[in-house]
Protein backbone atom coordinates (compact mmCIF):
# COMPACT_ATOMS: atom_id res chain seq x y z
CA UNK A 1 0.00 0.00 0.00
CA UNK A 2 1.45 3.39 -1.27
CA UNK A 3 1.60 5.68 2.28
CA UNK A 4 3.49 9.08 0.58
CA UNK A 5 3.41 10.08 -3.09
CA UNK A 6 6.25 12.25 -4.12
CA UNK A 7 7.28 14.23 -7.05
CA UNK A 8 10.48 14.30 -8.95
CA UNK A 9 12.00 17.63 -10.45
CA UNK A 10 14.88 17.94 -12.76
CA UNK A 11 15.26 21.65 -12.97
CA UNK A 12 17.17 22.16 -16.36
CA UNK A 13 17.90 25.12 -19.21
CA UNK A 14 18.49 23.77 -22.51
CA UNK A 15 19.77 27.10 -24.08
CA UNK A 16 22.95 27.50 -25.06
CA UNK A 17 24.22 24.61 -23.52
CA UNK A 18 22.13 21.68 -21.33
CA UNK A 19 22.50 22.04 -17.67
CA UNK A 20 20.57 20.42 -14.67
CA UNK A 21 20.38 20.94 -11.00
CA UNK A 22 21.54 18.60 -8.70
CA UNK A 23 21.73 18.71 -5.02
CA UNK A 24 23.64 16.73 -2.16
CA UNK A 25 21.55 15.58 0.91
CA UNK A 26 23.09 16.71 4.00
CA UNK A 27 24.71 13.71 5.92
CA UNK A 28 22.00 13.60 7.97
CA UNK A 29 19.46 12.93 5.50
CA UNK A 30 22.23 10.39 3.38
CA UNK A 31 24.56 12.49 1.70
CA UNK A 32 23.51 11.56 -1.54
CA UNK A 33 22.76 13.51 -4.91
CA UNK A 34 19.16 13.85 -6.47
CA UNK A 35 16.83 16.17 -8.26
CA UNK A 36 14.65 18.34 -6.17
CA UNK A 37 12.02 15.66 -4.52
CA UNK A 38 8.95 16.09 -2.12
CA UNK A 39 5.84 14.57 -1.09
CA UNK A 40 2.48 16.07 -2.11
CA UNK A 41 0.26 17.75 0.97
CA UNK A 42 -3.05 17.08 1.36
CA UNK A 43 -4.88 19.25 -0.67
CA UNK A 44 -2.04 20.00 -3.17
CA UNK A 45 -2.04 18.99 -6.65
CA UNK A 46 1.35 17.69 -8.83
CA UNK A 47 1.93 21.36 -9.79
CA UNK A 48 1.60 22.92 -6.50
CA UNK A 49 3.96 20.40 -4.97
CA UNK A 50 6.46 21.28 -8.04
CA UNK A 51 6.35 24.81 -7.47
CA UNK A 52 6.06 24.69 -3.55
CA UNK A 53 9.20 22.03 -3.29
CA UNK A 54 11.11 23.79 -5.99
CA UNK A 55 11.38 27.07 -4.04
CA UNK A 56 11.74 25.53 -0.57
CA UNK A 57 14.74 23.61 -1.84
CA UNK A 58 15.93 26.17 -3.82
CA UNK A 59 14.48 29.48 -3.62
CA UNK A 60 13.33 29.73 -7.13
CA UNK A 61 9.70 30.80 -7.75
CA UNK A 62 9.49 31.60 -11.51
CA UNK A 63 8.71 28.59 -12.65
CA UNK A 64 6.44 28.45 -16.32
CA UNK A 65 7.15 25.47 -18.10
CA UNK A 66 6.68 21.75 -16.54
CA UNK A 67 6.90 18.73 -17.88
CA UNK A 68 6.05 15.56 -17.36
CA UNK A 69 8.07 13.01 -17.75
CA UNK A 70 5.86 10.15 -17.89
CA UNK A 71 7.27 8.09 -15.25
CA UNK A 72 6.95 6.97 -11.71
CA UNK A 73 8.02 4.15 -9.54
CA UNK A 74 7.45 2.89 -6.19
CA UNK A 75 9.87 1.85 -3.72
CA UNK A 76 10.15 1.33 -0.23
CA UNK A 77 12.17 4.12 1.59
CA UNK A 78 15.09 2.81 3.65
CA UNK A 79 15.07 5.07 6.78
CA UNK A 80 11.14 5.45 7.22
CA UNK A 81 10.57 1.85 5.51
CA UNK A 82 6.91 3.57 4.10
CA UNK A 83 6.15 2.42 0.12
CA UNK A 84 5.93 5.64 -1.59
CA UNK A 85 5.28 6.62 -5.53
CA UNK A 86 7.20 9.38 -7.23
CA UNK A 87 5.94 11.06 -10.12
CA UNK A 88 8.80 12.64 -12.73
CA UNK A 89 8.74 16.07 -13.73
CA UNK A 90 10.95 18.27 -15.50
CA UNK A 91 11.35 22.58 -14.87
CA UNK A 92 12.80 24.55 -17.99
CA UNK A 93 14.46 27.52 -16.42
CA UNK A 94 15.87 30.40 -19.05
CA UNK A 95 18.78 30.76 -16.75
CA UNK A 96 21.17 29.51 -14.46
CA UNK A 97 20.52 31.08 -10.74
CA UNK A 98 22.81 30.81 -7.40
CA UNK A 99 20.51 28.27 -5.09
CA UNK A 100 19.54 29.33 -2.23
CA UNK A 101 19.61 25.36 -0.42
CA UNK A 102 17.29 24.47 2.27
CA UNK A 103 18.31 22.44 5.53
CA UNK A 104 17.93 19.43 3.57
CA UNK A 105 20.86 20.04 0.93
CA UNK A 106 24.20 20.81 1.73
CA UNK A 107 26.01 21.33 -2.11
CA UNK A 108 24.19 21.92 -5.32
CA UNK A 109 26.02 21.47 -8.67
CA UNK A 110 24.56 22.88 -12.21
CA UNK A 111 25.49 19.67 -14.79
CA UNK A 112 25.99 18.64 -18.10
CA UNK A 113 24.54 15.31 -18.70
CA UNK A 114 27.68 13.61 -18.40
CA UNK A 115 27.83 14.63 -15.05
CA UNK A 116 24.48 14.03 -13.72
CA UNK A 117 24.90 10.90 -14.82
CA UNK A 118 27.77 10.26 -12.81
CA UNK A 119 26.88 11.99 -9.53
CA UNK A 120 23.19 10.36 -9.71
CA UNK A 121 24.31 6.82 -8.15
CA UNK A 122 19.97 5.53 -7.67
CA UNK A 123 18.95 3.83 -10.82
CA UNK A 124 15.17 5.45 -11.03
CA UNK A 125 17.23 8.87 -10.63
CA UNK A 126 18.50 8.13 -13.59
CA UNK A 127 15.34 6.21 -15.29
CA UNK A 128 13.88 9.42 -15.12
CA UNK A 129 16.67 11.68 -15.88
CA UNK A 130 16.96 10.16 -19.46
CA UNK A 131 13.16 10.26 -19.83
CA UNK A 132 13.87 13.92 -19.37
CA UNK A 133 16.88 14.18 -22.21
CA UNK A 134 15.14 11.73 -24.27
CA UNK A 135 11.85 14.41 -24.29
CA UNK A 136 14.33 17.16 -24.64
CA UNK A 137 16.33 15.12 -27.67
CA UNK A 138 13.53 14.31 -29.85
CA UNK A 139 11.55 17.51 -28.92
CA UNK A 140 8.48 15.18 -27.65
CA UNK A 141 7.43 17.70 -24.71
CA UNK A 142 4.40 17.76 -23.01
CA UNK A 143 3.61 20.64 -21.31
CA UNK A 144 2.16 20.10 -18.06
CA UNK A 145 1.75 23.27 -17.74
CA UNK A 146 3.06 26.96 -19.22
CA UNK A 147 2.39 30.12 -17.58
């Protein structure tokens, strides 16, 4: 049985050169490297969890195009040992912007693709992160929504 459902952001720009945000969990919280992630409140929708996660983990509010990815998984968390969902999303930004990290981050790094992929050690972080460059590649977006 599913207890949390999160979402997934890759916050990217694809002009002039691809870049993608990636943040390290303080050691606390694992010390890993992932995309912006949260779990939807009650009462919130996928897009209000996007934009409400996105600026509490980064301090960026202007957010206007989202995409979705088409993919989620389920997996059993290791420290809370709940079954959660996570739904995949992508953020175009126009530009890069110094993050301003939350309590639950202590690095970010702005990435090629190259090295996402080898800072992003959890396979469905990088499932989803070539969902995202494959959308991007072959121009197959679908908005989830534009301001």
């Amino acid at each position: 049985m599913i207890e949390r459902t999160n979402v997934q952001v890759f916050l990217c720009m694809r002009n002039p050169d691809f870049k993608t945000l990636i943040l390290k969990r303080s050691q606390e919280r694992g010390g890993f490297w992932q995309p912006i992630t949260g779990g939807i409140e009650k009462g919130e929708n996928a897009y209000d969890t996007i934009k409400r996660e996105v600026f509490e983990e980064t301090g960026f509010q202007d957010i206007e195009k989202v995409y979705d990815l088409n993919y989620t998984f389920t997996y059993k968390a290791p420290i809370s040992r709940k079954w959660m969902i996570d739904i995949c999303f992508g953020v175009e930004i126009d530009k890069i912007f110094d993050v301003c990290l939350s309590d639950e981050h202590e690095e970010y790094i702005w990435c090629n693709e190259k090295e996402a992929k080898q800072i992003l050690n959890w396979k469905y972080y990088l499932l989803a992160f070539d969902k995202l460059l494959n959308i991007i590649r072959n121009d197959k977006i679908t908005t989830y929504y534009k301001k």
